[in-house]
C-alpha atoms as a PDB file:
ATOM      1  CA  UNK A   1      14.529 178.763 124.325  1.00  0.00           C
ATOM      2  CA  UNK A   2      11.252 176.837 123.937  1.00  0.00           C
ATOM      3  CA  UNK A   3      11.410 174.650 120.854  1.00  0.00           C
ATOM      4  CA  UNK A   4       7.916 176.063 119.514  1.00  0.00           C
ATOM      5  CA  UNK A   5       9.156 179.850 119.692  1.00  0.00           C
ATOM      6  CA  UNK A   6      10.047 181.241 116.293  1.00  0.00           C
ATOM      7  CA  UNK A   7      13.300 183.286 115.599  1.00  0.00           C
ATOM      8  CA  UNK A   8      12.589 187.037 114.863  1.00  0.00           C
ATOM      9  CA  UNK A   9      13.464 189.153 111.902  1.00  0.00           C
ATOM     10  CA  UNK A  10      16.642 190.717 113.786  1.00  0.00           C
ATOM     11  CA  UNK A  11      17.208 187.159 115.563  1.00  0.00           C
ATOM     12  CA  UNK A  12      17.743 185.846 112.132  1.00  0.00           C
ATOM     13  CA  UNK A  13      19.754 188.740 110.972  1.00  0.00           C
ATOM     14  CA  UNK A  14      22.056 187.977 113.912  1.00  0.00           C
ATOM     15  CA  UNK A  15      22.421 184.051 113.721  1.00  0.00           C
ATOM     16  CA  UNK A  16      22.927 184.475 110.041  1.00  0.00           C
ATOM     17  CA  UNK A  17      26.141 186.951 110.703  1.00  0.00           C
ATOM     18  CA  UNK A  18      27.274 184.526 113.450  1.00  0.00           C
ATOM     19  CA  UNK A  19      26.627 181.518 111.560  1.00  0.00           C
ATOM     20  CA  UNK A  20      28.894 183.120 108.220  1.00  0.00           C
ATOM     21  CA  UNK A  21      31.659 183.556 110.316  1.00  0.00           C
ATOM     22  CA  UNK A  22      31.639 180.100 112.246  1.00  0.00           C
ATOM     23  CA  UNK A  23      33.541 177.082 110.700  1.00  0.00           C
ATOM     24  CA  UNK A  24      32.504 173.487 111.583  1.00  0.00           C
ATOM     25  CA  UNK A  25      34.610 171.416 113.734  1.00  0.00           C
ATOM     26  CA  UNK A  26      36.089 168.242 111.370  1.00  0.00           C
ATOM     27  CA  UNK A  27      34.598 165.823 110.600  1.00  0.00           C
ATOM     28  CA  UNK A  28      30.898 167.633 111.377  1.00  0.00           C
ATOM     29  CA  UNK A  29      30.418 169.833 108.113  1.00  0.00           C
ATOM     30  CA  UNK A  30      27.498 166.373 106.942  1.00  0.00           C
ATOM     31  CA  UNK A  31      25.883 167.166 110.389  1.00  0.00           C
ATOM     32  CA  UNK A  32      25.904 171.174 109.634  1.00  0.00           C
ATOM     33  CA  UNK A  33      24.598 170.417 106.004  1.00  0.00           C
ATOM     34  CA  UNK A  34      21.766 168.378 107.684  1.00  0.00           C
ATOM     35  CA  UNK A  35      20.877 170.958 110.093  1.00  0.00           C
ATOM     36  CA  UNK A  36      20.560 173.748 107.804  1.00  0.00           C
ATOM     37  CA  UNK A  37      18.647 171.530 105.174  1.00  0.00           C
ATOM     38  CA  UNK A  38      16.292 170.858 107.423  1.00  0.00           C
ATOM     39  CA  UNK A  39      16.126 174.560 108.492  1.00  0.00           C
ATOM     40  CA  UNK A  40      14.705 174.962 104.611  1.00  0.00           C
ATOM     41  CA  UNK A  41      12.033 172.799 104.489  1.00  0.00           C
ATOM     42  CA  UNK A  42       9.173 174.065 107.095  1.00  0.00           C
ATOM     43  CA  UNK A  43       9.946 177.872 105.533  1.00  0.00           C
ATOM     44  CA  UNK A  44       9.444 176.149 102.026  1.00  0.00           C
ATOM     45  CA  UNK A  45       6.065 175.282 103.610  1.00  0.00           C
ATOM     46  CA  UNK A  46       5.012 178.056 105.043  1.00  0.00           C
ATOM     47  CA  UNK A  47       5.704 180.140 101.647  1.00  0.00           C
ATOM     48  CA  UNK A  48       3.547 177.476 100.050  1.00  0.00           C
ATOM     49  CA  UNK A  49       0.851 177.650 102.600  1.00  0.00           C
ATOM     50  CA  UNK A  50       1.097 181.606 102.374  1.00  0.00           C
ATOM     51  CA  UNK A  51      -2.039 182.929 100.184  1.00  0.00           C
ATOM     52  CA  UNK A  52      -1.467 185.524  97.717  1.00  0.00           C
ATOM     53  CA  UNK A  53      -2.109 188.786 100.001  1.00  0.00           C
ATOM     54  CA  UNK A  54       0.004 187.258 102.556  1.00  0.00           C
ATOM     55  CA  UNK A  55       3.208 186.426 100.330  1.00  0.00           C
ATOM     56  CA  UNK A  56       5.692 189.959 100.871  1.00  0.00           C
ATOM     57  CA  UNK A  57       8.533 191.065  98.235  1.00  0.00           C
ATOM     58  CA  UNK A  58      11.809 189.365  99.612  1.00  0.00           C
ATOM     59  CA  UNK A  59      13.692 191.131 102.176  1.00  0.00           C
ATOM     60  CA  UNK A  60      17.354 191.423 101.501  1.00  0.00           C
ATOM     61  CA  UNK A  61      19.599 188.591 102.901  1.00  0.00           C
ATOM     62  CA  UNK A  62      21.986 191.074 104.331  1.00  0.00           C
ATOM     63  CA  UNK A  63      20.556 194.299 105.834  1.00  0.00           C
ATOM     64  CA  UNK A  64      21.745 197.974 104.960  1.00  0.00           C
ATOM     65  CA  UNK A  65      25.416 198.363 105.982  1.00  0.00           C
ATOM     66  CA  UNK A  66      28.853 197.250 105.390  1.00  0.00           C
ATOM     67  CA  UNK A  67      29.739 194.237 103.547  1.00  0.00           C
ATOM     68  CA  UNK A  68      32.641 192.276 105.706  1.00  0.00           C
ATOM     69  CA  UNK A  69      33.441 189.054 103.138  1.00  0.00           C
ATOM     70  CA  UNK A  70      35.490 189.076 100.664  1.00  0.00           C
ATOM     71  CA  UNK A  71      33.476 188.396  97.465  1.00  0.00           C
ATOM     72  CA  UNK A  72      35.263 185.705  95.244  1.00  0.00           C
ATOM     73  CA  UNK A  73      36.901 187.009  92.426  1.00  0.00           C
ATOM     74  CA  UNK A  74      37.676 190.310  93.999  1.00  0.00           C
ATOM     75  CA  UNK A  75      41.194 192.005  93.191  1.00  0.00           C
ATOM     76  CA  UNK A  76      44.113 190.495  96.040  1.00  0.00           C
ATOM     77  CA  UNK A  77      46.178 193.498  97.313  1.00  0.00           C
ATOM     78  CA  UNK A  78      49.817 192.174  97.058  1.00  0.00           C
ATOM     79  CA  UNK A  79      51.963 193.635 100.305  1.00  0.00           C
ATOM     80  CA  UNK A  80      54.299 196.220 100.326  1.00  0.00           C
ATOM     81  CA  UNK A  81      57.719 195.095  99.016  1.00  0.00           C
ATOM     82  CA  UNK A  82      59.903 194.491 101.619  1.00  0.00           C
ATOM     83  CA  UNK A  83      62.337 197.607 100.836  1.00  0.00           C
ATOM     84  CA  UNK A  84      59.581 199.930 100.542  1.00  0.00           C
ATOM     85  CA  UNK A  85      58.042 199.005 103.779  1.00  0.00           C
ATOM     86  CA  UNK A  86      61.444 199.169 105.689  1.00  0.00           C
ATOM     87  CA  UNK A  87      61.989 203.087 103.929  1.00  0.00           C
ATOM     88  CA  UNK A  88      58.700 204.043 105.279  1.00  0.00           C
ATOM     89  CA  UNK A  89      59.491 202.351 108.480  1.00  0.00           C
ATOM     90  CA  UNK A  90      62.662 204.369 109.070  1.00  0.00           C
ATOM     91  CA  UNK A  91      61.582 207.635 107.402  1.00  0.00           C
ATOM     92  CA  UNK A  92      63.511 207.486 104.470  1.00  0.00           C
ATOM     93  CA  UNK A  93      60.371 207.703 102.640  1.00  0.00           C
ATOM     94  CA  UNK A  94      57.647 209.843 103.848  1.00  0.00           C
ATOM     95  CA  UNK A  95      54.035 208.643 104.484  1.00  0.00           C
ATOM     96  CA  UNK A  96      52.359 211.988 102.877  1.00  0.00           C
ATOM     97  CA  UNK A  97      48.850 211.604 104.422  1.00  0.00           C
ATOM     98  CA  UNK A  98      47.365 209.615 107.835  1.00  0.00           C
ATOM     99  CA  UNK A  99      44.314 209.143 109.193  1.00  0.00           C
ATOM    100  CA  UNK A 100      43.382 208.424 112.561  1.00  0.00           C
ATOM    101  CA  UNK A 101      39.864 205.929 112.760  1.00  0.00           C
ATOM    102  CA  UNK A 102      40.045 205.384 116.446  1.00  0.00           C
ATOM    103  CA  UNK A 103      36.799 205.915 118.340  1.00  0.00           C
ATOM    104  CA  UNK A 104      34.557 205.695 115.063  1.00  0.00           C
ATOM    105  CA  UNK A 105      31.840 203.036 114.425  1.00  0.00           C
ATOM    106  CA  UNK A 106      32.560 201.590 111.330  1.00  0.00           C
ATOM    107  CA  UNK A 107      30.162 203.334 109.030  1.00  0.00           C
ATOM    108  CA  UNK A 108      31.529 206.503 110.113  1.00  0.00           C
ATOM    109  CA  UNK A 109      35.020 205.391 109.497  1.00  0.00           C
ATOM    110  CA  UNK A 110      34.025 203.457 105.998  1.00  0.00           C
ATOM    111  CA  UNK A 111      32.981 206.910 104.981  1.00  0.00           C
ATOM    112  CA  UNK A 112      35.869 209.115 106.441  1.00  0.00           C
ATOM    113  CA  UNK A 113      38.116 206.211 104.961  1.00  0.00           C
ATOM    114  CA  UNK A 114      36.736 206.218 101.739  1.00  0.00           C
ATOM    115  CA  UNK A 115      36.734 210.109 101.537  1.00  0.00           C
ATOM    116  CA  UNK A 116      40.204 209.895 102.531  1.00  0.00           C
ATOM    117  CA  UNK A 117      41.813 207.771  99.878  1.00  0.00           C
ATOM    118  CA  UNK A 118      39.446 209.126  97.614  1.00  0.00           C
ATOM    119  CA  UNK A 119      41.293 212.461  97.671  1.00  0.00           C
ATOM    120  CA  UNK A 120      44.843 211.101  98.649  1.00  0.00           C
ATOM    121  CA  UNK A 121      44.371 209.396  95.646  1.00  0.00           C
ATOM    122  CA  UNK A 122      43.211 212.785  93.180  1.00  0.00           C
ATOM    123  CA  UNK A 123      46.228 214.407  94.653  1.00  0.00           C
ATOM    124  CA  UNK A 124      48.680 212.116  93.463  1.00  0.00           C
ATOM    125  CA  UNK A 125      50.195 210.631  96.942  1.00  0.00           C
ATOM    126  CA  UNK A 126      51.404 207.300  96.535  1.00  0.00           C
ATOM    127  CA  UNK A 127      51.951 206.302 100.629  1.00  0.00           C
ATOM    128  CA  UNK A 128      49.623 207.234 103.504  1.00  0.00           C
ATOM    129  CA  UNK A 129      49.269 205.892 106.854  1.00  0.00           C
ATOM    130  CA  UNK A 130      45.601 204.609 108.100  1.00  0.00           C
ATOM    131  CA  UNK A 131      45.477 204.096 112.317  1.00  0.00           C
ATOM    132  CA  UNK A 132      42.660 201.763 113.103  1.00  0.00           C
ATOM    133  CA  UNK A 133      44.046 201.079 116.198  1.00  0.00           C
ATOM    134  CA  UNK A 134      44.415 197.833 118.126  1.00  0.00           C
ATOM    135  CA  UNK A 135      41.076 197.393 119.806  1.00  0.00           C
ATOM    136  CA  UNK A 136      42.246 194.495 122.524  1.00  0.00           C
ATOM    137  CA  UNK A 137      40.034 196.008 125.516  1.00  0.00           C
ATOM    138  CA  UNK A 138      37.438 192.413 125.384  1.00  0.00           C
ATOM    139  CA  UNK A 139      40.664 190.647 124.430  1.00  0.00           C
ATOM    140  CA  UNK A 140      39.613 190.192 120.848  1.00  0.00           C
ATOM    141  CA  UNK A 141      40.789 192.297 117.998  1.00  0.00           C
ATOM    142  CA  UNK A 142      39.107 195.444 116.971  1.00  0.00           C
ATOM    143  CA  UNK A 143      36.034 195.752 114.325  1.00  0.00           C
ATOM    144  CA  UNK A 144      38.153 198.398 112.299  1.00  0.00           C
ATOM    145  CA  UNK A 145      41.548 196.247 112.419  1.00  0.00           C
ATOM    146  CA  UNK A 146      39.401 193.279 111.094  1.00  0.00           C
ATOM    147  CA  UNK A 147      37.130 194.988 108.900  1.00  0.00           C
ATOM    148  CA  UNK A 148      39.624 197.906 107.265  1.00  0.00           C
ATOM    149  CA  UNK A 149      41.366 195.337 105.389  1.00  0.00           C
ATOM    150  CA  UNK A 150      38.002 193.707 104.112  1.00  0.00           C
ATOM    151  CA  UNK A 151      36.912 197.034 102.905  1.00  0.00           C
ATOM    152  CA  UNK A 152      39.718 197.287 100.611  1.00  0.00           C
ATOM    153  CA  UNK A 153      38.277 194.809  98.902  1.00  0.00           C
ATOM    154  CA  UNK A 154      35.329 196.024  98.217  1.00  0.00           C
ATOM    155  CA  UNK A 155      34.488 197.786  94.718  1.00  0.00           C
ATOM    156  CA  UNK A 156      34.714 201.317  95.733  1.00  0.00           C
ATOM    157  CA  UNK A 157      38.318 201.261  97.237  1.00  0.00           C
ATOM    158  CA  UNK A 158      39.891 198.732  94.334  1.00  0.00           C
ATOM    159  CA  UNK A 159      40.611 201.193  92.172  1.00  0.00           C
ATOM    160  CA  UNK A 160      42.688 203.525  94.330  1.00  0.00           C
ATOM    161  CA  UNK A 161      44.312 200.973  96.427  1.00  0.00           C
ATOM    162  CA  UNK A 162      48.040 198.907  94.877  1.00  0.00           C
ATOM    163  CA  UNK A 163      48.980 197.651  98.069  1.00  0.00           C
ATOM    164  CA  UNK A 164      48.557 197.176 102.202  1.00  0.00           C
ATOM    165  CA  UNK A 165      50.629 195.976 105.478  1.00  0.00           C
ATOM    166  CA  UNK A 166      50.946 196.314 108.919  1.00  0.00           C
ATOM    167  CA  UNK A 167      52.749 199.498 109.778  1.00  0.00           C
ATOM    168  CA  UNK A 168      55.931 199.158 111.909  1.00  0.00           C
ATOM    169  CA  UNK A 169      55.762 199.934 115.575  1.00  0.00           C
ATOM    170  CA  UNK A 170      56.983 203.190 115.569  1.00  0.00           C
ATOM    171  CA  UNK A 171      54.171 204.066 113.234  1.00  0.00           C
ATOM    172  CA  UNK A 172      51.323 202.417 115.533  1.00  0.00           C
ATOM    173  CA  UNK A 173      52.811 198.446 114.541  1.00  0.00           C
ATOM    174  CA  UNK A 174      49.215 195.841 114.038  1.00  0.00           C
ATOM    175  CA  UNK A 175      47.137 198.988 114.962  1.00  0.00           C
ATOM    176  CA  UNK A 176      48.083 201.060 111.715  1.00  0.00           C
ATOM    177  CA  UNK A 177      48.230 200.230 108.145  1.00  0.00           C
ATOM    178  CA  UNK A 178      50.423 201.428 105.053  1.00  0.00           C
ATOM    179  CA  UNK A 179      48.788 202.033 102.861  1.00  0.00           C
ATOM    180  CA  UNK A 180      50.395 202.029  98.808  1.00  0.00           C
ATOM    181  CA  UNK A 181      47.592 204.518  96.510  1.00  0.00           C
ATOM    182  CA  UNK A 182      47.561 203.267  92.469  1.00  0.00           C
ATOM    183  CA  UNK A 183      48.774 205.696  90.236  1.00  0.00           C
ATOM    184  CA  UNK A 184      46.895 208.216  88.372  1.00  0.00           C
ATOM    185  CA  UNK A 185      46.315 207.208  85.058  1.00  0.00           C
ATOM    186  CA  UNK A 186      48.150 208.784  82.757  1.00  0.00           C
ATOM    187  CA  UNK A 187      51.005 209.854  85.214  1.00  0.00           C
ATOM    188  CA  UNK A 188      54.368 208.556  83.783  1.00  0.00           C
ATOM    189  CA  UNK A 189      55.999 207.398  86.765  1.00  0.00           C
END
């Protein structure tokens, strides 16, 4: 790429999702800190340069869509304890709801998911099973393996979520998650 060529709008967007999820090699986080300082400066410029017709509202940092950090502060999910998750695993207690996300792009599946727990949860279940599947095909794992667990995190599923894990094999193993609902409030047990 020609050093004089600017990034565009979606080039941006892109490098800005790559660059989040890219940790420096040791020992070179100064040189990254450099970089992306002077990155800053000639857009500091231009906005100065810019007249008043020419400045725009700022866009938003992250475009419509799913959120895939976890936001500091957020509520940890503790795991299953270990003789709850070896019940489920053997059938001695019953997983009371699944649902099957494999196939879906993830803002189909954040909303089926969401939908999902949202009315596991008004029906009083307590354990459900949620298949993301593997996704090893580019031999990488899965968007909805990575990001199902992130989106538990987020503010809408908080509240109806106590607790995650892997689900044993015979329930789908690292492709499928247990899934522990809070209780109702108000229910005594």
């Amino acid at each position: 790429m020609p050093k004089d060529k600017k990034l565009s709008a979606e080039d941006r967007i892109l490098w800005g999702k790559v660059a989040r999820s890219a940790r420096p090699m040791p020992g070179r986080l100064g040189e990254l800190e450099d970089l992306l300082a002077l990155d800053e400066q000639p857009k500091a410029e231009d906005e100065a340069r810019a007249s008043p017709q020419q400045k725009q509202p700022p866009a938003a940092a992250e475009p419509q869509g799913i959120a895939l950090t976890k936001k500091p502060g957020a509520k940890v999910h503790h795991p299953l304890e270990r003789p709850v998750k070896r019940k489920l695993a053997k059938g001695h207690l019953t997983l009371e709801a699944r649902l099957d996300l494999h196939g879906m792009i993830q803002s189909e599946a954040h909303g089926l998911l969401l939908q999902f727990l949202l009315r596991a949860h008004e029906r009083g279940l307590r354990h459900v099973l949620v298949i993301t599947g593997k996704g090893t095909s580019f031999g990488s794992d899965g968007a909805l393996k990575r990001a199902v667990p992130l989106w538990f995190s987020l503010p809408e599923f908080r509240p109806l979520i106590s607790s995650y894990e892997p689900a044993a094999r015979n329930h789908g193993g690292e492709g499928a998650l247990y899934v522990r609902l809070a209780r109702l409030r108000g229910s005594a047990l």
